[in-house]
Each structure stands twice: as structure tokens, then as C-alpha cells.
Protein backbone atom coordinates (compact mmCIF):
# COMPACT_ATOMS: atom_id res chain seq x y z
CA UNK A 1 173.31 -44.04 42.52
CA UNK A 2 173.46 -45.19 39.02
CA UNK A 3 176.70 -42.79 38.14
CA UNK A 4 178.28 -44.19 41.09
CA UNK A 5 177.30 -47.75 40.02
CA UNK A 6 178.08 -46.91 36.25
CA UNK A 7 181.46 -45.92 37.22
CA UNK A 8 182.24 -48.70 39.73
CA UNK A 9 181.09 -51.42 37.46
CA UNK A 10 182.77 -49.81 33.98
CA UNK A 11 185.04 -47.61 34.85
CA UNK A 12 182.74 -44.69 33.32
CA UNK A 13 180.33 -42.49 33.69
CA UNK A 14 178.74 -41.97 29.72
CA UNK A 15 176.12 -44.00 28.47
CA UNK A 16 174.82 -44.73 32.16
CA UNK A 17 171.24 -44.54 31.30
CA UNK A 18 171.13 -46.67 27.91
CA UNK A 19 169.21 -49.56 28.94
CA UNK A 20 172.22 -51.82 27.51
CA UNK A 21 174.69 -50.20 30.12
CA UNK A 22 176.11 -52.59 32.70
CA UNK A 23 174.85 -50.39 35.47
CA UNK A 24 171.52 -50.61 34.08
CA UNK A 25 171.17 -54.35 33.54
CA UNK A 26 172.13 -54.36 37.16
CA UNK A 27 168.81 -52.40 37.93
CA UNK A 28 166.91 -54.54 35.93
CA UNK A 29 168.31 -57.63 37.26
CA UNK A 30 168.05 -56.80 40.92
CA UNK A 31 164.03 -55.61 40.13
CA UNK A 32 163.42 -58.26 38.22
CA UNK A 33 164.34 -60.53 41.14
CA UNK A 34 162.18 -58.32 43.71
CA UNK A 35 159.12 -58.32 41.54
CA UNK A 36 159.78 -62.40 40.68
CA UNK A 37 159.16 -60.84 37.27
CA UNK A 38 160.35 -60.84 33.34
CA UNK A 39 160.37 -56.62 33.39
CA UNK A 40 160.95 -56.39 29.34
CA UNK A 41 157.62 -58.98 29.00
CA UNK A 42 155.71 -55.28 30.22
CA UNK A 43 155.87 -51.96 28.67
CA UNK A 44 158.67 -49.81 29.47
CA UNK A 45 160.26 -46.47 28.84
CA UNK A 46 162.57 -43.49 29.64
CA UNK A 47 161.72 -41.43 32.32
CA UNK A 48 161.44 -37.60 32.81
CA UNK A 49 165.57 -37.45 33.70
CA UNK A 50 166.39 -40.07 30.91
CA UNK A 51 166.53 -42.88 32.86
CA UNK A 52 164.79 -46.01 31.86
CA UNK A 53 161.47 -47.18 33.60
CA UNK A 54 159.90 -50.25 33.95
CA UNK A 55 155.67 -51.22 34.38
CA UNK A 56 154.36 -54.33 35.64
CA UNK A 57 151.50 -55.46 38.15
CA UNK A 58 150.92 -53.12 41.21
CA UNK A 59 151.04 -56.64 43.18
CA UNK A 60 155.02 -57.03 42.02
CA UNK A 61 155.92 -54.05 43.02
CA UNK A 62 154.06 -54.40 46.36
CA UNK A 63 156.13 -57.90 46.61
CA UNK A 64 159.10 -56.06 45.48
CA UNK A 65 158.31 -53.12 48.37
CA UNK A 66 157.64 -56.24 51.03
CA UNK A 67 160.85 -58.17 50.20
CA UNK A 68 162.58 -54.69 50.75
CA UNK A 69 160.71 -54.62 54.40
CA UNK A 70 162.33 -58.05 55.15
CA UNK A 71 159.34 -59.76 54.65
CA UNK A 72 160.65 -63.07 52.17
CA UNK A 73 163.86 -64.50 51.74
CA UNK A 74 166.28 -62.75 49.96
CA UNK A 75 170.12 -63.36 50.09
CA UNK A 76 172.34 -62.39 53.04
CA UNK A 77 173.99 -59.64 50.64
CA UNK A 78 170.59 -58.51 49.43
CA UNK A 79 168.94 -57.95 52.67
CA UNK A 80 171.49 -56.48 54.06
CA UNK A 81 171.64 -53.80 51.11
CA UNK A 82 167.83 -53.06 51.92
CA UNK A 83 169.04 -52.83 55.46
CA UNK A 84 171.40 -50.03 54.41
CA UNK A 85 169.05 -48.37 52.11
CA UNK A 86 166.28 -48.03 54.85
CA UNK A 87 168.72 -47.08 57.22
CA UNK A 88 170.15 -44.55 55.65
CA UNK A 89 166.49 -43.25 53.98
CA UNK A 90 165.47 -42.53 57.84
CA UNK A 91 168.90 -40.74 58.52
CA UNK A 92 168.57 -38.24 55.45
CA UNK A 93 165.10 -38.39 54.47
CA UNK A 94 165.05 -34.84 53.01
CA UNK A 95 167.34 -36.73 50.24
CA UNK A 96 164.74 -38.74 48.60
CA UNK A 97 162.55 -35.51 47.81
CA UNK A 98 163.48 -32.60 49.57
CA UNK A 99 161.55 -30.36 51.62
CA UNK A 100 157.91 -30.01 51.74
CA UNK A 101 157.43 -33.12 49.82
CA UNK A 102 154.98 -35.59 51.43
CA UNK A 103 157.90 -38.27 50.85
CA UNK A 104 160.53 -37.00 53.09
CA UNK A 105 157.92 -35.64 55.21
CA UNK A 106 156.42 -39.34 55.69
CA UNK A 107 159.88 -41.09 55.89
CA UNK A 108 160.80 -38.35 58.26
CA UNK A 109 157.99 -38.99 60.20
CA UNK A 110 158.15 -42.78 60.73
CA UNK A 111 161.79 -43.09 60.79
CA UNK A 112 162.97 -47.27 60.25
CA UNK A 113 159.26 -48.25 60.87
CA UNK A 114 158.12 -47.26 56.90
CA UNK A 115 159.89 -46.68 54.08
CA UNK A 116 157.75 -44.47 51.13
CA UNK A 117 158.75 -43.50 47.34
CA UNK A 118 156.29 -41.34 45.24
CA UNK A 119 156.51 -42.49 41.74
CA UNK A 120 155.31 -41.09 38.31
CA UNK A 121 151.40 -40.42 37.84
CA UNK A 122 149.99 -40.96 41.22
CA UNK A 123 152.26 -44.02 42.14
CA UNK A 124 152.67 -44.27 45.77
CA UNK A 125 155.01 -47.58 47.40
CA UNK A 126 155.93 -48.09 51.14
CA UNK A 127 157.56 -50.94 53.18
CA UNK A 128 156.50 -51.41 56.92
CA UNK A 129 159.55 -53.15 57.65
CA UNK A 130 158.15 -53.75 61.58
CA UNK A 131 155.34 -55.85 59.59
CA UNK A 132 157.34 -57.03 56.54
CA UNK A 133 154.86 -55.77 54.09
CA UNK A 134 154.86 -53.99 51.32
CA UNK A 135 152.02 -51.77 49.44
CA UNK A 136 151.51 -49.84 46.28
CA UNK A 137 148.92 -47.60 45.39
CA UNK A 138 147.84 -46.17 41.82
CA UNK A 139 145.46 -43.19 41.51
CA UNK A 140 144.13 -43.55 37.96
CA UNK A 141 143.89 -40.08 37.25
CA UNK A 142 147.84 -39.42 38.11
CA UNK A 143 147.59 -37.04 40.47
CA UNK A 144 149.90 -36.93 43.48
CA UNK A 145 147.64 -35.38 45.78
CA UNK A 146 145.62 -38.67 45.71
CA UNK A 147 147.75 -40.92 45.92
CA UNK A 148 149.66 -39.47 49.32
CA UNK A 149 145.92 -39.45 50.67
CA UNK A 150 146.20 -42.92 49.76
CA UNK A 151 148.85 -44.03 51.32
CA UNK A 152 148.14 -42.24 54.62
CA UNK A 153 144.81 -44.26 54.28
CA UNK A 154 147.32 -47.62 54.43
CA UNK A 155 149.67 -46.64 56.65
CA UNK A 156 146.47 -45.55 59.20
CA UNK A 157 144.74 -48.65 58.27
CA UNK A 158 147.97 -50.62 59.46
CA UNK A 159 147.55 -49.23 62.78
CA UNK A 160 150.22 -46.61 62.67
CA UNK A 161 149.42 -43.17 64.20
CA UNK A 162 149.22 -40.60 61.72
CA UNK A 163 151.94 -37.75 63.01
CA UNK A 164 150.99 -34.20 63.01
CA UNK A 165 153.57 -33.55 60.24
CA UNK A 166 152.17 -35.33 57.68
CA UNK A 167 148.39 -34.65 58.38
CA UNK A 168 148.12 -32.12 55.97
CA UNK A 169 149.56 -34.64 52.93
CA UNK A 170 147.31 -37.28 54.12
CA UNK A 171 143.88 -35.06 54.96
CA UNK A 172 144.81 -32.05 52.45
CA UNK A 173 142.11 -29.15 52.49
CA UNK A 174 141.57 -27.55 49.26
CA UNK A 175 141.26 -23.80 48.65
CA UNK A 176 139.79 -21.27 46.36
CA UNK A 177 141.64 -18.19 44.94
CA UNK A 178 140.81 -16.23 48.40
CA UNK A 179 142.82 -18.80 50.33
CA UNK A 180 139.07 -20.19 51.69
CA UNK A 181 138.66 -23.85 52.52
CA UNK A 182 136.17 -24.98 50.14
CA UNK A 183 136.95 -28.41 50.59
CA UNK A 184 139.18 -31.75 51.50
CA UNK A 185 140.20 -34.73 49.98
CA UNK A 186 139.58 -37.85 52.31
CA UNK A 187 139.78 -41.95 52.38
CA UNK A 188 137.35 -43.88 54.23
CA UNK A 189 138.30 -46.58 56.61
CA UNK A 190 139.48 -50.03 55.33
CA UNK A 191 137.59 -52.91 55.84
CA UNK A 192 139.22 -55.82 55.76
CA UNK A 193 138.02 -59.24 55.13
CA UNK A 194 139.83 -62.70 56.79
């Protein structure tokens, strides 16, 4: 997306993933408007394919991920680009990680009604766009295993049935050498509090 971007807005491809780039102010501005936040006030970095990265509050991003689900105002142009981008996540949802990957499995799954993204170190975001909501979870430790029990904690929690597709992201059983099941990794129920 950013080459395309890169070459729309400049006219070329090279130096597309210097933070100073045109393309990549774009990103920044357009986040920076979803999270309602100042991105550079945080830490930030360069990703594993060179690209830079931003941090900031798991809340932003969860506003960011519920803004996305339709769930604030955003401009006509804006929410119709989220439109698009959810739309065209449930056509192709083998694009965002390929196969076997809990995030095309879960976008698969739950076509327009939830959109998910894995991130870096245990970083899980969906939008429930029928719900306009938007969550983020972190697993401390980083691992990715976690976190996609996590999120099939949320998404079960919301009230959506968990398909058998994804069952084995969201209640994984773990094995020893011999290929025995010597355990599972699970989330208890939500409580929630009005």
C-alpha cells in the first residue's frame, strides 16, 4: 500500500519508508487522527520490513480500531475508505496473513462483522463494525499464541459464536515432543461491570 501511495503521491517509489517521505507523513497523519493522538510525543521505530512504527496507549489504538468499525464521526471520505478496507479484508482475507495464520483465519471466519490485525509482540486489534467498537489486546510477554487466545476471549465475550475454524487459535492445545496433549492455553469468561 505504501509503494502504491509513495508513487501516487511523488511520482516514486525510493525512499518510501523514510519517515520524512510524503507517503509516510500520510500514515502518520491519518493515525494520528484515528488515535486523536501526537504519535512522535511516544516512542517509535522501524519495523522488521523497514517500515516505521509508531507506540502509544492500547486505548488509542482501540479508538483508532472503533472509528475504523464506524463507531465516531469521521469524514465522508474517511469512512468510506474504512468501508473499502473492511470490505475488501473479508473478500481476500488470506491477504492480510496468509494461510494458517489465526488472522486470515479469524477475518475469514467473521466476514464484514470483525475486522482483526496481529501486530508485533503479542499485539492483537479488531473492529466489530456491527457494534462500532474497537479492541486491542497486549500480552506482556509477546507471544502470539496469547494474544489470539485473547482476542477469541473478546470476540466470545461480545456475543459472537466462536466458528469451528478458528477454535484451535482461540483454545490452542499444547503438545510434547510425542505429539501428546499435555496441555491448553485458555481465558476465563469476562465479567463486566455497568
Amino acid at each position: 500500500g505504501v509503494l502504491v501511495l509513495s508513487e501516487v503521491m511523488s511520482g516514486r517509489t525510493f525512499g518510501r519508508a523514510d519517515l520524512t517521505s510524503a507517503a509516510q507523513q500520510h500514515v502518520l497523519g491519518t493515525l494520528e487522527g484515528m488515535t486523536g493522538l501526537d504519535l512522535m510525543r511516544y516512542p517509535h521505530g522501524i519495523d522488521g520490513c523497514g517500515a516505521p512504527v509508531f507506540s502509544a496507549p492500547l486505548g488509542n489504538w482501540a479508538r483508532a480500531f472503533a472509528l475504523f468499525a464506524g463507531g465516531g464521526d469521521l469524514p465522508d471520505s474517511r469512512h468510506e475508505a474504512c468501508q473499502r478496507i473492511r470490505r475488501s479484508i473479508a473478500a481476500e482475507p488470506l491477504l492480510i496473513a496468509g494461510h494458517g495464520k489465526a488472522c486470515s483465519a479469524i477475518n475469514a471466519a467473521y466476514g464484514e462483522a470483525i475486522t482483526v490485525k496481529t501486530g508485533a509482540e503479542g499485539v492483537y486489534s479488531a473492529a466489530f463494525h456491527e457494534l462500532g467498537l474497537g479492541a486491542v489486546v497486549k500480552v506482556r510477554d509477546g507471544n502470539k499464541r496469547g494474544a489470539e487466545v485473547a482476542i477469541g476471549a473478546v470476540i466470545r465475550a461480545l456475543g459472537y459464536p466462536i466458528e469451528d475454524s478458528v477454535k484451535g487459535f482461540f483454545q490452542p492445545k499444547l503438545l510434547n515432543w510425542a505429539d501428546d496433549e499435555v496441555g491448553d492455553i485458555t481465558m476465563p469468561n469476562f465479567v463486566f461491570f455497568s
